[in-house]
PDB file of N, CA and C in Angstrom:
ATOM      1  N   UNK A   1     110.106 253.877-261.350  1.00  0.00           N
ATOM      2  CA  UNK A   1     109.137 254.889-261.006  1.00  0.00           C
ATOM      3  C   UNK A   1     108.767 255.666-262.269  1.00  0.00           C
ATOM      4  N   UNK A   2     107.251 255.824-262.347  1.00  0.00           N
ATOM      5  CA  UNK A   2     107.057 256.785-263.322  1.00  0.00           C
ATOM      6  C   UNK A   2     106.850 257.925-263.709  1.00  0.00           C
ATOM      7  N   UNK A   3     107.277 259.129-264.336  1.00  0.00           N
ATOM      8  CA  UNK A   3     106.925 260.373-263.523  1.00  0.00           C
ATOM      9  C   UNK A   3     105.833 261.080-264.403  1.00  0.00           C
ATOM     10  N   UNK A   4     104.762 261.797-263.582  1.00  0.00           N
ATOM     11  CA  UNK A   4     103.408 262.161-264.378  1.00  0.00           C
ATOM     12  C   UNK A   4     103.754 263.684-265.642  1.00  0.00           C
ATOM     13  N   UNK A   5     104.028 264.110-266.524  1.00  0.00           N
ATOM     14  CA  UNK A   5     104.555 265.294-266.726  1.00  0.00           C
ATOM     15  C   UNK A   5     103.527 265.929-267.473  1.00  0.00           C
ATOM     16  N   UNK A   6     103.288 266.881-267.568  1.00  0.00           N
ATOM     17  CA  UNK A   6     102.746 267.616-268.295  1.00  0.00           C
ATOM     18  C   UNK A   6     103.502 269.508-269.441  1.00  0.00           C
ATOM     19  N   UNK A   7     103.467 269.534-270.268  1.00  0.00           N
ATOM     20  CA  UNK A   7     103.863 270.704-270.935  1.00  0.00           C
ATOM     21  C   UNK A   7     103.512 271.697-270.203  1.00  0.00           C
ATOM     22  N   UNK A   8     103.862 272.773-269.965  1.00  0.00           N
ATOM     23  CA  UNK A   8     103.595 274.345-269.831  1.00  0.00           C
ATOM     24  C   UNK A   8     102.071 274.287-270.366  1.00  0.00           C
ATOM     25  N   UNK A   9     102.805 274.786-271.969  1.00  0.00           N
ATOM     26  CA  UNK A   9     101.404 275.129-272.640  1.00  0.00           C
ATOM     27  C   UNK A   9     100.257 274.200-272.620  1.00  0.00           C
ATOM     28  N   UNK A  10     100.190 272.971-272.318  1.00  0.00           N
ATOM     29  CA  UNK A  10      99.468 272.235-271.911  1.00  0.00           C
ATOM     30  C   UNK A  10      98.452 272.714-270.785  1.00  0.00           C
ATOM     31  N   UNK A  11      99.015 273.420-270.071  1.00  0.00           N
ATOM     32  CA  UNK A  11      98.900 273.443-268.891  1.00  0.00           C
ATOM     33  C   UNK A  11      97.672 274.889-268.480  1.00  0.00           C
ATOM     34  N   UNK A  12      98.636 275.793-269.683  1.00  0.00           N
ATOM     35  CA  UNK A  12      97.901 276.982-269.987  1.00  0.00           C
ATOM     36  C   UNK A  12      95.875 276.879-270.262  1.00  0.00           C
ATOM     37  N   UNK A  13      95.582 277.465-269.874  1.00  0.00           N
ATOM     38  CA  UNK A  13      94.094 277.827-270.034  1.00  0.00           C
ATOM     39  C   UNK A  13      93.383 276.420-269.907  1.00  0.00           C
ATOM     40  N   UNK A  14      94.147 275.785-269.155  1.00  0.00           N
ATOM     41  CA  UNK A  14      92.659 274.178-268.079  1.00  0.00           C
ATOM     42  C   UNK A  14      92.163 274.661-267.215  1.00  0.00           C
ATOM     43  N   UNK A  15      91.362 274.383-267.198  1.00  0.00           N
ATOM     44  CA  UNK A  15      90.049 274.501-266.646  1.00  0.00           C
ATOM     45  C   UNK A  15      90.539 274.222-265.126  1.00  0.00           C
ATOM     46  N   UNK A  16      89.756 275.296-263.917  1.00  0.00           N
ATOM     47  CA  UNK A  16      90.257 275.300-262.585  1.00  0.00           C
ATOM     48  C   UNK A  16      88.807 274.999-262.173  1.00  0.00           C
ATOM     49  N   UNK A  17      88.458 274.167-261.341  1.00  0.00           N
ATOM     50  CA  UNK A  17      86.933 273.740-260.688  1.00  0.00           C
ATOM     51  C   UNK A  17      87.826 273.454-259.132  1.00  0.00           C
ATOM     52  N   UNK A  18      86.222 273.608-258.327  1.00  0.00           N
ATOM     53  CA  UNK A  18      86.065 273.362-256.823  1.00  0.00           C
ATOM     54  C   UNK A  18      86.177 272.075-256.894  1.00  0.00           C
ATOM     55  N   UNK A  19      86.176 271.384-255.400  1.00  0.00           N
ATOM     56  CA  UNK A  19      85.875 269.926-254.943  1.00  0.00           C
ATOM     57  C   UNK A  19      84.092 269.782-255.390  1.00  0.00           C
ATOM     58  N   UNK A  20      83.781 271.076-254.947  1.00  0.00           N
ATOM     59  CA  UNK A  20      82.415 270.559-255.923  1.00  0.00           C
ATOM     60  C   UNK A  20      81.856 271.143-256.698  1.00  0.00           C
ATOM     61  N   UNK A  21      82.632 271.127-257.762  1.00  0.00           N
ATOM     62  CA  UNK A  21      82.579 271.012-259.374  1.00  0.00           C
ATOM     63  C   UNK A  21      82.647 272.570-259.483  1.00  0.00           C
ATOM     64  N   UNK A  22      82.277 273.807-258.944  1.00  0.00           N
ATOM     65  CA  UNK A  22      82.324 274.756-259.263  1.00  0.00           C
ATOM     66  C   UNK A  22      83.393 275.659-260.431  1.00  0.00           C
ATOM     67  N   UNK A  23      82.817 275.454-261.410  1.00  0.00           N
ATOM     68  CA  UNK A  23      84.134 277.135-262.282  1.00  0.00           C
ATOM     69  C   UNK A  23      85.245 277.923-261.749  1.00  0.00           C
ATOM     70  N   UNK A  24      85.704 277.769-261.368  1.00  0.00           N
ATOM     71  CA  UNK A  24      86.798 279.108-260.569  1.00  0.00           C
ATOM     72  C   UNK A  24      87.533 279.874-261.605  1.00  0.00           C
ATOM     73  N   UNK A  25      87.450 279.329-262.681  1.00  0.00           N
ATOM     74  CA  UNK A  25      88.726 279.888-263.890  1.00  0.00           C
ATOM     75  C   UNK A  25      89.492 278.965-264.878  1.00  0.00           C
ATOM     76  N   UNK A  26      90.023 279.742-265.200  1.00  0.00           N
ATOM     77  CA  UNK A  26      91.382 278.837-266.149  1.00  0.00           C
ATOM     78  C   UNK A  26      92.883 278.868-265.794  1.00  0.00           C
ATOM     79  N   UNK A  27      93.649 278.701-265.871  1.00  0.00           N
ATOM     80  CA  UNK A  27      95.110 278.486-265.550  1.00  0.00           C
ATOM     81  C   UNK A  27      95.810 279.599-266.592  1.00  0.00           C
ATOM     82  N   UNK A  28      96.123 280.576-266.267  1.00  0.00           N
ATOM     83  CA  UNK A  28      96.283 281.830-267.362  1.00  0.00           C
ATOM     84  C   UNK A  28      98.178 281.399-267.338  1.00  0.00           C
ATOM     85  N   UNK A  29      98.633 281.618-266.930  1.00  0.00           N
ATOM     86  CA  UNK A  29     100.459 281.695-267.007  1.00  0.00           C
ATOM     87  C   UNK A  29     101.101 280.975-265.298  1.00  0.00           C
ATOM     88  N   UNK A  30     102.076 280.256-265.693  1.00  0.00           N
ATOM     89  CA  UNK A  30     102.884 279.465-264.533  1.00  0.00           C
ATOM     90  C   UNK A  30     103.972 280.831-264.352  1.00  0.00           C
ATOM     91  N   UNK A  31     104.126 280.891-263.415  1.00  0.00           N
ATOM     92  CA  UNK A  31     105.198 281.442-262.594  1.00  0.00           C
ATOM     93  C   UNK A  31     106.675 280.436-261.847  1.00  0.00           C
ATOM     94  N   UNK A  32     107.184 280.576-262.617  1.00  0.00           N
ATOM     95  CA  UNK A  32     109.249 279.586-262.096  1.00  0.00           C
ATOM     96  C   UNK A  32     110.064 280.122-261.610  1.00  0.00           C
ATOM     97  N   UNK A  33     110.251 279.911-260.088  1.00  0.00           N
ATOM     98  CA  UNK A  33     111.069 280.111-259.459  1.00  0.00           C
ATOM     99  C   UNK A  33     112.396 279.592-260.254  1.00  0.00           C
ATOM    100  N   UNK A  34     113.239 280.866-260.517  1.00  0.00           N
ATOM    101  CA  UNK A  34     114.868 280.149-261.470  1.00  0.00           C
ATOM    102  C   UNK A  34     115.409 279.510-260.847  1.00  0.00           C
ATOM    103  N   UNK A  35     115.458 279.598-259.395  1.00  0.00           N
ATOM    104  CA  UNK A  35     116.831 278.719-258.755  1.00  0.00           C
ATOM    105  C   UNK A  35     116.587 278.052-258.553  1.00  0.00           C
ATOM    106  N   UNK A  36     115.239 277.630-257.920  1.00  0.00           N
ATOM    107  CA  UNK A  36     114.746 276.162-257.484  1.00  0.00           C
ATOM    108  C   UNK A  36     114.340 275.089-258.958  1.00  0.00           C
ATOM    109  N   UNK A  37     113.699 275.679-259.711  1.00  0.00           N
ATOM    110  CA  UNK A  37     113.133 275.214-261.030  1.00  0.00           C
ATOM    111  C   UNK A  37     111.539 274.953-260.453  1.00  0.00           C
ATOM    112  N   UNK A  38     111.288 275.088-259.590  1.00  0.00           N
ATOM    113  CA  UNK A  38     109.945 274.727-258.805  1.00  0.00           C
ATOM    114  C   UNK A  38     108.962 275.549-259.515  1.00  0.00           C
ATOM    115  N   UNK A  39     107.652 275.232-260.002  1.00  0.00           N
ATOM    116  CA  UNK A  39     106.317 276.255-260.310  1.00  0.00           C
ATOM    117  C   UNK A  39     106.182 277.255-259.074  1.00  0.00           C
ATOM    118  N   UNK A  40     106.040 278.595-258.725  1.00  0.00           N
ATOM    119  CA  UNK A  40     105.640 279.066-257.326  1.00  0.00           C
ATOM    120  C   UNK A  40     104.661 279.409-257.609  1.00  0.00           C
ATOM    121  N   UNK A  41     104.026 279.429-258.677  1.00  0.00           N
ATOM    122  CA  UNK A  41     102.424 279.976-258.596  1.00  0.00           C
ATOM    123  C   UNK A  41     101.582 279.553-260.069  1.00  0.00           C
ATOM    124  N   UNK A  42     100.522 279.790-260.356  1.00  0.00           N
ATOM    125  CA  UNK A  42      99.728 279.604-261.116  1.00  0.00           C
ATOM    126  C   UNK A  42      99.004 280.982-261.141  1.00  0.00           C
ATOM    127  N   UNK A  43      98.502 281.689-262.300  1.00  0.00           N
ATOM    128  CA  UNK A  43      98.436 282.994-262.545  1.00  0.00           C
ATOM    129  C   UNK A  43      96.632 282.466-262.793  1.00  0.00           C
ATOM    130  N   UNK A  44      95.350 282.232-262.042  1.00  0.00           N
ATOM    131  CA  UNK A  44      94.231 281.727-262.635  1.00  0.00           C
ATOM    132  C   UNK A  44      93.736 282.927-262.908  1.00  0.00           C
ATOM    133  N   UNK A  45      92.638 283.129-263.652  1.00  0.00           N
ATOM    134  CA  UNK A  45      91.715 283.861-264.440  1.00  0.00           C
ATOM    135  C   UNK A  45      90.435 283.327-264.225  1.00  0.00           C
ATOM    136  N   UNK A  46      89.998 284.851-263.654  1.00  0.00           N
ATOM    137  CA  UNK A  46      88.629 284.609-263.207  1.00  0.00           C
ATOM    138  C   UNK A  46      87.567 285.715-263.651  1.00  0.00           C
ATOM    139  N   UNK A  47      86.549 285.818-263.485  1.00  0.00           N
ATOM    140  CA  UNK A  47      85.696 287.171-264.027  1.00  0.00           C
ATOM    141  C   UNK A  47      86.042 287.547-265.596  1.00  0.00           C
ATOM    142  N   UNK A  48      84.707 288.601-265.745  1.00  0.00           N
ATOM    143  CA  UNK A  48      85.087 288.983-267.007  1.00  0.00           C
ATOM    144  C   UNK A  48      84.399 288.425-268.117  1.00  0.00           C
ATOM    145  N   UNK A  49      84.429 289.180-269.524  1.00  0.00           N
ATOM    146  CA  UNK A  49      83.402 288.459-270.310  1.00  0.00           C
ATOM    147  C   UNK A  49      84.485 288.676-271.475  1.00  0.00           C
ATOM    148  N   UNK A  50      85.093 287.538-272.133  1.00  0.00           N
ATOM    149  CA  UNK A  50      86.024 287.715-273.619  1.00  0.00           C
ATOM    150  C   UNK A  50      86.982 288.353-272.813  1.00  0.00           C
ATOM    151  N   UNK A  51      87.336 288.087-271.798  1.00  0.00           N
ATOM    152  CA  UNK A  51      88.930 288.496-271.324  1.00  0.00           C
ATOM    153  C   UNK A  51      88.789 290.155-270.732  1.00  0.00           C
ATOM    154  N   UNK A  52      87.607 290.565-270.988  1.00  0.00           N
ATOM    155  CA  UNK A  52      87.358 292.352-270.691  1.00  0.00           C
ATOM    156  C   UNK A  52      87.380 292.284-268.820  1.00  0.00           C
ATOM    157  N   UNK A  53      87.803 292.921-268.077  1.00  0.00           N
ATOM    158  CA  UNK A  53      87.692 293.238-266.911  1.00  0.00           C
ATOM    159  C   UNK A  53      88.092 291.608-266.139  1.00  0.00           C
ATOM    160  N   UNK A  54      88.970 290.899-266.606  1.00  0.00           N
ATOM    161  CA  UNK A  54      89.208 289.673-266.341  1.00  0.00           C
ATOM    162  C   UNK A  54      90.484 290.004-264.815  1.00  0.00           C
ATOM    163  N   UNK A  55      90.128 289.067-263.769  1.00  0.00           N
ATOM    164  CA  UNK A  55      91.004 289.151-262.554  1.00  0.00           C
ATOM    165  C   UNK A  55      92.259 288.217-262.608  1.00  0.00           C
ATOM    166  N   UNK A  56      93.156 288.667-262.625  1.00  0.00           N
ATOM    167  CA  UNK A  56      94.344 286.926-262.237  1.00  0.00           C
ATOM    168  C   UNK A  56      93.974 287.154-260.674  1.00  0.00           C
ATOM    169  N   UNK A  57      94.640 286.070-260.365  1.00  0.00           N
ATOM    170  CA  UNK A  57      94.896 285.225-258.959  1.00  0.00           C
ATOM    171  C   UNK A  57      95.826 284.529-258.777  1.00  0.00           C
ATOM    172  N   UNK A  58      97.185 284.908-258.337  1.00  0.00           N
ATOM    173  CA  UNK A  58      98.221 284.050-257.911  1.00  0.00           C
ATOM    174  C   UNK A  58      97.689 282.933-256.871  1.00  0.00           C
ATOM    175  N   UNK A  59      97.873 281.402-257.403  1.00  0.00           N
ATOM    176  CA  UNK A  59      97.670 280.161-256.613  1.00  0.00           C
ATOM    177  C   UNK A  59      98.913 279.259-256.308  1.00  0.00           C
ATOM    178  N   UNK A  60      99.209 279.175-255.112  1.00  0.00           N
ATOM    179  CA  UNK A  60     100.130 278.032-254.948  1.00  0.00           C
ATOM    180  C   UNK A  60     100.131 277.014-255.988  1.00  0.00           C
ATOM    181  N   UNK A  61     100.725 276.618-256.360  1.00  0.00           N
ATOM    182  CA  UNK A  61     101.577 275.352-257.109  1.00  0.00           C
ATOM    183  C   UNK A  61     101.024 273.979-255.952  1.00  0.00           C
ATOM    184  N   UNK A  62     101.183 274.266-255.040  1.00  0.00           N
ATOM    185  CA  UNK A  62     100.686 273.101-254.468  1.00  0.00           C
ATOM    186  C   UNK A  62      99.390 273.139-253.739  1.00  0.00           C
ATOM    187  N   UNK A  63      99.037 274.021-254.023  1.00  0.00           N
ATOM    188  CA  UNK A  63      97.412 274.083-253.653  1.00  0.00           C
ATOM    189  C   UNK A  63      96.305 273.372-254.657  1.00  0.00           C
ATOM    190  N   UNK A  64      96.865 273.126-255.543  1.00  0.00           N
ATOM    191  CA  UNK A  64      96.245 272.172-257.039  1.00  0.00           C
ATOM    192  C   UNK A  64      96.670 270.819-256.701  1.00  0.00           C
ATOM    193  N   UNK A  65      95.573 269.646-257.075  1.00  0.00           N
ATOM    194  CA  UNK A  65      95.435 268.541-257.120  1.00  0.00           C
ATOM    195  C   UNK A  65      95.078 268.344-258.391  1.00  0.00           C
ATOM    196  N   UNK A  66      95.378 267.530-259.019  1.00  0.00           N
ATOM    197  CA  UNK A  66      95.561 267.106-261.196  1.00  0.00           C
ATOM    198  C   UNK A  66      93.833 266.118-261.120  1.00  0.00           C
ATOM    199  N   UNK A  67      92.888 266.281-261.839  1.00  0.00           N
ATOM    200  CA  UNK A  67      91.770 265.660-261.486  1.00  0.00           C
ATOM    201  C   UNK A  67      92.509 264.137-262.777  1.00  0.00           C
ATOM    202  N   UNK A  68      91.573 262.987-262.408  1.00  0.00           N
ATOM    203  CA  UNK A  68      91.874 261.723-262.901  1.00  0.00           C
ATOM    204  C   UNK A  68      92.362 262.071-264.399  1.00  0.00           C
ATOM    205  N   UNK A  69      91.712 262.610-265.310  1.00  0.00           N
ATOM    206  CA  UNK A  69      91.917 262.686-266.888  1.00  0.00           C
ATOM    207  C   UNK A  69      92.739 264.139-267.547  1.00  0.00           C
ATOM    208  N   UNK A  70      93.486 264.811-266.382  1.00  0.00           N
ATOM    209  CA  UNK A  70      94.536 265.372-266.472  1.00  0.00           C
ATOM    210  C   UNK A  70      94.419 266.743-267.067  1.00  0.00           C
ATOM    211  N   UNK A  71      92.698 267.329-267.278  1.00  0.00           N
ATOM    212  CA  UNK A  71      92.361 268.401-267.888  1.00  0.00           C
ATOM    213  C   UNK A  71      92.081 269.261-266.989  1.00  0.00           C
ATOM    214  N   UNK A  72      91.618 268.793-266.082  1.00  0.00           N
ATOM    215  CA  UNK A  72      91.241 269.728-265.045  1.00  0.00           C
ATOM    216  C   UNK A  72      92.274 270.018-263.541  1.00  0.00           C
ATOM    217  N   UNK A  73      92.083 271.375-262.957  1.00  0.00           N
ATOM    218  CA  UNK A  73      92.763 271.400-261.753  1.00  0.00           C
ATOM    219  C   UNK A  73      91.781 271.210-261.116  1.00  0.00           C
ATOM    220  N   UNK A  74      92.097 271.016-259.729  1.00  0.00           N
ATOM    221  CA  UNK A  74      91.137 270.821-258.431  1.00  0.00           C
ATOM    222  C   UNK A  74      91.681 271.938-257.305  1.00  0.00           C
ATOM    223  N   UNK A  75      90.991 273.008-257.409  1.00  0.00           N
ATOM    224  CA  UNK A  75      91.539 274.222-256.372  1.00  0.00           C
ATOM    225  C   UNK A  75      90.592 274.074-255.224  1.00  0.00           C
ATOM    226  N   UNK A  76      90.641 273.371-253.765  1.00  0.00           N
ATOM    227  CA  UNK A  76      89.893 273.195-252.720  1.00  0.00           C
ATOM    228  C   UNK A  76      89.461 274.400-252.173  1.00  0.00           C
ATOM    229  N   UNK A  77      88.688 275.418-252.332  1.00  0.00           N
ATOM    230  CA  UNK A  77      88.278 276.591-252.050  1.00  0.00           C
ATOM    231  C   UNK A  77      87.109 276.987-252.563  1.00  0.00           C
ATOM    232  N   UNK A  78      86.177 277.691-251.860  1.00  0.00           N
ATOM    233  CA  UNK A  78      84.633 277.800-252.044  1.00  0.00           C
ATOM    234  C   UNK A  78      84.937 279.043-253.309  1.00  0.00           C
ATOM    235  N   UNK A  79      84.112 278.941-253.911  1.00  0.00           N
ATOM    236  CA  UNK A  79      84.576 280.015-255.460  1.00  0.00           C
ATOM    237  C   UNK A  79      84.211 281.726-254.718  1.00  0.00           C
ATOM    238  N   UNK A  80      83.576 281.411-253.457  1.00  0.00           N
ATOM    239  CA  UNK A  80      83.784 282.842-252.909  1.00  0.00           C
ATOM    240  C   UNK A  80      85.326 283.384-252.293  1.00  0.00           C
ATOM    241  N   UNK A  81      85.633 282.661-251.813  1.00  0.00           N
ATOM    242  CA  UNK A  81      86.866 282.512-251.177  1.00  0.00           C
ATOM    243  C   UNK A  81      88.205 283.089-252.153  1.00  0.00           C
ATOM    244  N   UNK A  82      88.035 282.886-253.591  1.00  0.00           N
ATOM    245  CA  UNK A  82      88.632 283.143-254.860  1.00  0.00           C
ATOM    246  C   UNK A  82      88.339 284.071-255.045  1.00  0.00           C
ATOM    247  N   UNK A  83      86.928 284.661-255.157  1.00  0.00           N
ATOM    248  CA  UNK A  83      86.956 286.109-255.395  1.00  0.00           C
ATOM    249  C   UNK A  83      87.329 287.223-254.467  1.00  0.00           C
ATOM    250  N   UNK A  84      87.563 286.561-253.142  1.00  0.00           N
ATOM    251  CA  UNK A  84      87.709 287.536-252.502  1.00  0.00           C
ATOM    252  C   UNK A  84      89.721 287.474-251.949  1.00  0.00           C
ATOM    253  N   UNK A  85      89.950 286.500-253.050  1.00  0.00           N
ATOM    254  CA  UNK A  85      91.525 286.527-252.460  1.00  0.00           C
ATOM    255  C   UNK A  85      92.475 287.419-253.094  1.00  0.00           C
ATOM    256  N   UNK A  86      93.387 287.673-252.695  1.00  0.00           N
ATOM    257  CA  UNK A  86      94.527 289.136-253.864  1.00  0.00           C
ATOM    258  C   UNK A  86      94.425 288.879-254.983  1.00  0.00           C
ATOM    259  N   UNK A  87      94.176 290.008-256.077  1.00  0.00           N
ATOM    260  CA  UNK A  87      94.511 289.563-256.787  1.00  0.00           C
ATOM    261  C   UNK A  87      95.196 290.935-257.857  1.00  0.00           C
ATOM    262  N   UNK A  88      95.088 290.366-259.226  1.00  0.00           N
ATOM    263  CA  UNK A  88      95.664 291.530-259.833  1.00  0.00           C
ATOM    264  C   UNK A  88      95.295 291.463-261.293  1.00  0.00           C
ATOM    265  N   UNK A  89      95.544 292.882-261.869  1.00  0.00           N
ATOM    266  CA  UNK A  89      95.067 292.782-263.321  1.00  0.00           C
ATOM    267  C   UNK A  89      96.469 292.276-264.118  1.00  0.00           C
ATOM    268  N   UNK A  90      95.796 291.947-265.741  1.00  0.00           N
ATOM    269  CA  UNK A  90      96.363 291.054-265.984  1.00  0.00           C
ATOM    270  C   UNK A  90      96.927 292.333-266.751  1.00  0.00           C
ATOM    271  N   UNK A  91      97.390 293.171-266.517  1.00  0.00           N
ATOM    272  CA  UNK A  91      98.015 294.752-267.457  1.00  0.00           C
ATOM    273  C   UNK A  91      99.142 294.709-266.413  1.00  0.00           C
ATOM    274  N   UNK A  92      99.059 294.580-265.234  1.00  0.00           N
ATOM    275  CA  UNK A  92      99.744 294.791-264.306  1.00  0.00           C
ATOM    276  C   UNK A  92      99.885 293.940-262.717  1.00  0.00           C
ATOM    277  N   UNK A  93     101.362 293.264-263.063  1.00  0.00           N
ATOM    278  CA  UNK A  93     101.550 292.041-262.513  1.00  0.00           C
ATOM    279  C   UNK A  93     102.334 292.241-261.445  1.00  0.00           C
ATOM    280  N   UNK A  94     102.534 291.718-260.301  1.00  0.00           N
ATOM    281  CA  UNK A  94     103.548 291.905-259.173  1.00  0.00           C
ATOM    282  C   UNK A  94     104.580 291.606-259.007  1.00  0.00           C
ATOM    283  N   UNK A  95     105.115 292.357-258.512  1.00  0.00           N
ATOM    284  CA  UNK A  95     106.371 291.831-258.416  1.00  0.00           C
ATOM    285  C   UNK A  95     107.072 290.695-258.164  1.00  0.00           C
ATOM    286  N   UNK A  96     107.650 289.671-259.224  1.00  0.00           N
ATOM    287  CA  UNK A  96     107.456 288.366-258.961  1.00  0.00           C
ATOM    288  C   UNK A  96     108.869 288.213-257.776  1.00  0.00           C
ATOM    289  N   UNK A  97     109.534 289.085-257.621  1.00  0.00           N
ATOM    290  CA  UNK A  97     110.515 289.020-256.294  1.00  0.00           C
ATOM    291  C   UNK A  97     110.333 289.540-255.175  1.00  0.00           C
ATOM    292  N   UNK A  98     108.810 289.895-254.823  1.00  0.00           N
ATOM    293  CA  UNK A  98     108.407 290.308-253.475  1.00  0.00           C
ATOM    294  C   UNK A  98     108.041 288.971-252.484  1.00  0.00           C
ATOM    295  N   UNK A  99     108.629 288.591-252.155  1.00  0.00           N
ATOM    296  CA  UNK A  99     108.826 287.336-251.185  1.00  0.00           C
ATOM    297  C   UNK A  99     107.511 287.439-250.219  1.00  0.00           C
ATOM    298  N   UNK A 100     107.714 288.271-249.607  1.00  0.00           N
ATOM    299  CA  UNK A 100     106.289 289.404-248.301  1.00  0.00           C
ATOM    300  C   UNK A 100     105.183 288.899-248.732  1.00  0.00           C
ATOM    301  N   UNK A 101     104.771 289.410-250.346  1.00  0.00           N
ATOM    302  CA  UNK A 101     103.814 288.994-251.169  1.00  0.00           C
ATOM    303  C   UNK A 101     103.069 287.802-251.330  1.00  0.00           C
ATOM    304  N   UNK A 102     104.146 287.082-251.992  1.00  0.00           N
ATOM    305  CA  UNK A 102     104.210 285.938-251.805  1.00  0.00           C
ATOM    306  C   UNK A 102     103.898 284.641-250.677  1.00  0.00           C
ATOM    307  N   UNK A 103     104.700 285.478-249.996  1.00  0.00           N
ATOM    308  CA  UNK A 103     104.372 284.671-248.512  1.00  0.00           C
ATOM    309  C   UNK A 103     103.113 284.598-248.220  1.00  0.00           C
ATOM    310  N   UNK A 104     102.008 285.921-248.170  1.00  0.00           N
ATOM    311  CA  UNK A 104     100.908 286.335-248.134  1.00  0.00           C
ATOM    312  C   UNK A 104      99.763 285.397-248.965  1.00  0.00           C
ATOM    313  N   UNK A 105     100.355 285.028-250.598  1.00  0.00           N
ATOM    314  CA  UNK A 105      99.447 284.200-251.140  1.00  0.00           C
ATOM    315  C   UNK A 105      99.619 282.775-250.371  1.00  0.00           C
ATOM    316  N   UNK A 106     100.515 282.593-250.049  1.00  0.00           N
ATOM    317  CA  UNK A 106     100.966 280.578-249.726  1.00  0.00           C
ATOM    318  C   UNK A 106      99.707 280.920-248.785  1.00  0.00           C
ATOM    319  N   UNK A 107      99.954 281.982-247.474  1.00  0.00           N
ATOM    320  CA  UNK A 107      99.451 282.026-246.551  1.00  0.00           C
ATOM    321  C   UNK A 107      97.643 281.874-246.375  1.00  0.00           C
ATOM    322  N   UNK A 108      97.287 282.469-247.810  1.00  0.00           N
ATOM    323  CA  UNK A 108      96.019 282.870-247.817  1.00  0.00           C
ATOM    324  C   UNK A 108      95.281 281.465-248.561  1.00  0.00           C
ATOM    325  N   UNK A 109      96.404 280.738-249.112  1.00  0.00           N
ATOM    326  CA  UNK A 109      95.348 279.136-249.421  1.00  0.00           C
ATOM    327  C   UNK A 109      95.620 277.975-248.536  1.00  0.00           C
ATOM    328  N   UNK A 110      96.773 278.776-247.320  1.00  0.00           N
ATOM    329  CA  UNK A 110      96.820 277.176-246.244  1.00  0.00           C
ATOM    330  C   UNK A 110      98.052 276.310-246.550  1.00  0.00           C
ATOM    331  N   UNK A 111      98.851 277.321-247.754  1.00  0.00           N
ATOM    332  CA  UNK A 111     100.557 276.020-248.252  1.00  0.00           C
ATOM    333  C   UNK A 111     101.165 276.980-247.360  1.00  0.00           C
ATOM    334  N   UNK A 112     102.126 276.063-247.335  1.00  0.00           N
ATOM    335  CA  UNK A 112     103.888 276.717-246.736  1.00  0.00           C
ATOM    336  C   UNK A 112     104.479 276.986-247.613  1.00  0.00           C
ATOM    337  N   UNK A 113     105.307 278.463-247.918  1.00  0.00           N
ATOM    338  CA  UNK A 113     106.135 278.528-249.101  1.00  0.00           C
ATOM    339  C   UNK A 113     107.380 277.588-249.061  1.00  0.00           C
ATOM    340  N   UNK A 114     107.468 276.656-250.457  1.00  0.00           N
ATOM    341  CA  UNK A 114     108.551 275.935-250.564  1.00  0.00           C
ATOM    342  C   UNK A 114     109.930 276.318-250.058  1.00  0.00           C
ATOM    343  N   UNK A 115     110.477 277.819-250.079  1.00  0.00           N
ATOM    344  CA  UNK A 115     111.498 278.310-250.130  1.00  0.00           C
ATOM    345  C   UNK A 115     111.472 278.780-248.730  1.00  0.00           C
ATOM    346  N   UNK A 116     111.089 278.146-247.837  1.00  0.00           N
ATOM    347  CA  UNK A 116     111.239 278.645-245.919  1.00  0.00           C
ATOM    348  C   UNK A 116     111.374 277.018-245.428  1.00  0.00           C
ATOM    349  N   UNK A 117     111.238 276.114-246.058  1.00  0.00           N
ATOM    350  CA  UNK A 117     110.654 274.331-245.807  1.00  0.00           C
ATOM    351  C   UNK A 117     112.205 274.101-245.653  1.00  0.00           C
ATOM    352  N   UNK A 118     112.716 273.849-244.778  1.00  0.00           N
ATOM    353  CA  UNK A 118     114.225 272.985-244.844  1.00  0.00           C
ATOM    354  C   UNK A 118     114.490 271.795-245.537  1.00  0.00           C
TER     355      UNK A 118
END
């Protein structure tokens, strides 16, 4: 078996598009669950001009599909749907141990959080 891998920093600032083709952002910082080693989120970046008044958006880890040539994500969500989902400035980040929170993002793109899945 072969396994697909990609770097972190690799990973950092690719390009996030719709199923149809739309911009949504870039991939700003991964979020790692320590105990599991699992990604729990993707920090995307949206709005903004040169990073000024720029939004993150916590995204499921498994709400991304890898497009064929490995540069792009595939986030299935209308780019309205993104702007109007939680989000937060990138000065001030959430609490990455609010579970509640959390739960709230899985909830709001349609995943199950990994860490409730038996």
């Amino acid at each position: 078996m072969q396994h697909k891998l990609l770097s972190a920093t690799r990973i950092t600032s690719d390009k996030v598009v719709n199923d149809a083709g739309e911009h949504l952002g870039n991939i700003h910082d991964l979020m790692v669950d320590l105990d599991s080693g699992r990604i729990t989120y993707a920090a995307v970046s949206f709005g903004g001009f040169l990073g000024a008044s720029e939004k993150l958006f916590a995204v499921p880890w498994e709400a991304f599909l890898v497009s064929s040539d490995d540069k792009t994500f595939i986030l299935n969500v209308p780019k309205q749907k993104l702007m109007e989902a939680p989000g937060f400035d990138k000065n001030h980040w959430p609490d990455a141990g609010d579970t509640k929170w959390l739960e709230e993002v899985y909830r709001y793109y349609g995943c199950a959080p990994f860490w409730t899945c038996a």
